[in-house]
N, C-alpha and C. Protein backbone atom coordinates (compact mmCIF):
# COMPACT_ATOMS: atom_id res chain seq x y z
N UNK A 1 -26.65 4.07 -2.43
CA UNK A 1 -27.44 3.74 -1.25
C UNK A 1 -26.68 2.81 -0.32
N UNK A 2 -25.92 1.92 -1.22
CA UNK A 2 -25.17 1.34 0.14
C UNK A 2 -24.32 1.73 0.66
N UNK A 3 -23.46 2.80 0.05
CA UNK A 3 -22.31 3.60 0.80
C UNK A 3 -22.99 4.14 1.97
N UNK A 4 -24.49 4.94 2.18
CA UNK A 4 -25.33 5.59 3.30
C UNK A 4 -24.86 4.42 4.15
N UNK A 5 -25.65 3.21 3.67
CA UNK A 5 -26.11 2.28 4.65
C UNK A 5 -24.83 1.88 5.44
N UNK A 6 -23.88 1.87 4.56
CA UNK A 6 -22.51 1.53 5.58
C UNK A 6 -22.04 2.21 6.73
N UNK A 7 -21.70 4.00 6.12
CA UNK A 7 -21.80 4.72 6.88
C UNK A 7 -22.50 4.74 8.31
N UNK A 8 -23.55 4.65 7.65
CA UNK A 8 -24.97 4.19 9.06
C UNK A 8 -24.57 3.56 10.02
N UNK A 9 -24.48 2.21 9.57
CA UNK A 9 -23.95 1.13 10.56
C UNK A 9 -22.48 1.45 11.47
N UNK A 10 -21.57 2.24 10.47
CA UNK A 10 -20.23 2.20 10.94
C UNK A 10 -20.96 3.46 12.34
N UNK A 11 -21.67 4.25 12.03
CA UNK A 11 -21.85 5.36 12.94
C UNK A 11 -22.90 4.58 14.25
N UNK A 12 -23.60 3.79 13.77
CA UNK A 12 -24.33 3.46 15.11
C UNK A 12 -23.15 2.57 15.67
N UNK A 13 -22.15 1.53 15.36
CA UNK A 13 -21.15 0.37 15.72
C UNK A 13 -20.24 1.26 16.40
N UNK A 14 -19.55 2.23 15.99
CA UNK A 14 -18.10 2.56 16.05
C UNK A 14 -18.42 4.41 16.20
N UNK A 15 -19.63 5.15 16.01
CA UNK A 15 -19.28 6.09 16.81
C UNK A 15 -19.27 7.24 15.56
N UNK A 16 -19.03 8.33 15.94
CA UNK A 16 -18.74 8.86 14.94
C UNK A 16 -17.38 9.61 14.48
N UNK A 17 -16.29 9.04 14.94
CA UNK A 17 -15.20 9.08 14.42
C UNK A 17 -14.74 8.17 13.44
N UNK A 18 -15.39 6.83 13.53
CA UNK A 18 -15.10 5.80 12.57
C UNK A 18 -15.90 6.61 11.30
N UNK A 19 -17.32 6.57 11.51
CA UNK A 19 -18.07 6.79 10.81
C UNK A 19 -17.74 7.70 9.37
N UNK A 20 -17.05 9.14 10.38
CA UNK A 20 -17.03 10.49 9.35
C UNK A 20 -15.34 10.27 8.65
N UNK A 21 -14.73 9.26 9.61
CA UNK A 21 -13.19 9.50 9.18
C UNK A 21 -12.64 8.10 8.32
N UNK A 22 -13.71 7.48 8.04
CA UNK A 22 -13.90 6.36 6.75
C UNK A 22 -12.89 4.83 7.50
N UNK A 23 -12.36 5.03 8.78
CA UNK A 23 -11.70 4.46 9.21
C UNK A 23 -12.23 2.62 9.37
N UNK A 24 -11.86 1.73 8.94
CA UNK A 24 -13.01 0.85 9.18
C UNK A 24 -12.39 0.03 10.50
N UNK A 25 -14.07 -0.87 11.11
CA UNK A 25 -13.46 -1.42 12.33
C UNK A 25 -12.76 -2.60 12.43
N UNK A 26 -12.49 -3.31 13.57
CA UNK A 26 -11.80 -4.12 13.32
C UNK A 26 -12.80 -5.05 13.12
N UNK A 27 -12.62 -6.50 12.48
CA UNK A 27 -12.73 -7.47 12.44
C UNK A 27 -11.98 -8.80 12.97
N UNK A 28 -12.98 -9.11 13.48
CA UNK A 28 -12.24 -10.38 14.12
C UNK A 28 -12.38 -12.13 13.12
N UNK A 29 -11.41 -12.78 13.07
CA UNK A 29 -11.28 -13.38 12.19
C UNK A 29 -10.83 -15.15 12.68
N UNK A 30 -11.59 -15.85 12.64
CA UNK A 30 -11.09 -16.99 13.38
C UNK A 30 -10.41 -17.81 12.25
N UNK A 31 -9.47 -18.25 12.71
CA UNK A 31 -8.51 -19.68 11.65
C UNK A 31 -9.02 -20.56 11.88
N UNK A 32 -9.10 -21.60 10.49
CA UNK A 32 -10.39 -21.85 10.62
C UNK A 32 -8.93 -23.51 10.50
N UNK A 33 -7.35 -23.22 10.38
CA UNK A 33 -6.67 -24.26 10.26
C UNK A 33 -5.77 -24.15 11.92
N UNK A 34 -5.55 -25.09 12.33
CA UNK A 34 -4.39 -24.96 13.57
C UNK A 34 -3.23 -25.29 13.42
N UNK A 35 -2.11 -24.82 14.18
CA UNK A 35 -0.83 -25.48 13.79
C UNK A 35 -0.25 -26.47 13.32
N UNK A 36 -1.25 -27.80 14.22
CA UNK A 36 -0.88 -29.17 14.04
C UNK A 36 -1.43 -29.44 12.97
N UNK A 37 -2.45 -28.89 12.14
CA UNK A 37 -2.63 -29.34 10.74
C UNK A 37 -1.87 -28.09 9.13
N UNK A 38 -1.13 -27.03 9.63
CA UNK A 38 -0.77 -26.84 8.94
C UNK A 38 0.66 -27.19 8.48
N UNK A 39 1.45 -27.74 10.11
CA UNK A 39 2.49 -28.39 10.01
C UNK A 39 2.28 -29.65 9.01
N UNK A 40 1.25 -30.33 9.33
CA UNK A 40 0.88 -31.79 8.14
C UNK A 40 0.84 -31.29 7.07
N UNK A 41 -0.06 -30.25 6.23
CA UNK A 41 0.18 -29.84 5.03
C UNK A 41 1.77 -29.23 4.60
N UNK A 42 2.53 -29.13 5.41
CA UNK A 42 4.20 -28.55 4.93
C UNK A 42 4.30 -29.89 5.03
N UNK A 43 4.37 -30.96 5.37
CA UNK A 43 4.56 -32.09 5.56
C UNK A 43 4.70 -32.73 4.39
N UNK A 44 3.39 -32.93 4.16
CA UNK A 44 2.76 -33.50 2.88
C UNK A 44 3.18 -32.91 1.61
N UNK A 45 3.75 -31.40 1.62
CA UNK A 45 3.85 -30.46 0.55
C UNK A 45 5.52 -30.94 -0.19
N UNK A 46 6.10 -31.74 1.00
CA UNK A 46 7.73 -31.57 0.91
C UNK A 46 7.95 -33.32 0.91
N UNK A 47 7.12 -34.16 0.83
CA UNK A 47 6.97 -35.55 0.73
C UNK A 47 6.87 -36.03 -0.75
N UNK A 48 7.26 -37.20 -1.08
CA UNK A 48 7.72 -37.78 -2.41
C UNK A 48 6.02 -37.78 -2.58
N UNK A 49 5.83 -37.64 -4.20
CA UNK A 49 4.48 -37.66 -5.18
C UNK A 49 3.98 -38.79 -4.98
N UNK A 50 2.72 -38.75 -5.04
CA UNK A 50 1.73 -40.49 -4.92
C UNK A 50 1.99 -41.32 -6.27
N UNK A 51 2.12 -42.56 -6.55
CA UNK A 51 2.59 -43.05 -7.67
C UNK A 51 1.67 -42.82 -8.38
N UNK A 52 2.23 -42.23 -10.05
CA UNK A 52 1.12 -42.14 -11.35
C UNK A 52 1.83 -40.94 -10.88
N UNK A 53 2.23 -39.76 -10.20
CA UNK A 53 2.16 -38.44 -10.25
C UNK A 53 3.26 -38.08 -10.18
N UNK A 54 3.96 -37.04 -11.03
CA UNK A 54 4.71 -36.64 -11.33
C UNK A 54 5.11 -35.17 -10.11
N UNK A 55 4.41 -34.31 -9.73
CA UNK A 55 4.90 -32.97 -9.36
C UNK A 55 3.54 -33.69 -8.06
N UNK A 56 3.12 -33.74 -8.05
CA UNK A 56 2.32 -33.95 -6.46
C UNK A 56 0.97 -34.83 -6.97
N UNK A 57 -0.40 -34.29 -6.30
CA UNK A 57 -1.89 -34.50 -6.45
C UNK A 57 -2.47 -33.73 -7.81
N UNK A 58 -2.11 -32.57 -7.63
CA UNK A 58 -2.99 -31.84 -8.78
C UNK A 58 -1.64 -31.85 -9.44
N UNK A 59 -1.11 -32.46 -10.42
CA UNK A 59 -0.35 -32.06 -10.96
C UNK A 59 -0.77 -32.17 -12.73
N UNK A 60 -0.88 -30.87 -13.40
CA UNK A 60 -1.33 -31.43 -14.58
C UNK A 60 -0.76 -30.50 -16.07
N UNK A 61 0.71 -30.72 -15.60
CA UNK A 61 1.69 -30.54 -16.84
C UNK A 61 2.40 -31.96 -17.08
């Protein structure tokens, strides 16, 4: 029943070429991180361990 229901939707959304030709639509997808904070996490990733820690934060070998 939910394969119908998908179908369904894809055919009322996208028509019926999406629909019959299993093609799916696009999705739009927002980042939910920006440059300037993923540059800080490479940052942070390549920076000496917090004292007590051996390999980083989670480190637990």
């Amino acid at each position: 029943m939910r394969k119908i229901d998908r179908v369904k939707k894809r055919l009322v959304e996208g028509g019926y070429d999406t629909a019959l030709n299993d093609e799916k639509g696009s999705s739009l997808y927002v980042s939910k991180i920006d440059g300037d904070f993923e540059a800080h996490l490479v940052a942070l990733s390549g920076s000496e361990p917090a004292e007590g820690y051996a390999r980083g934060l989670y480190s637990f070998c």
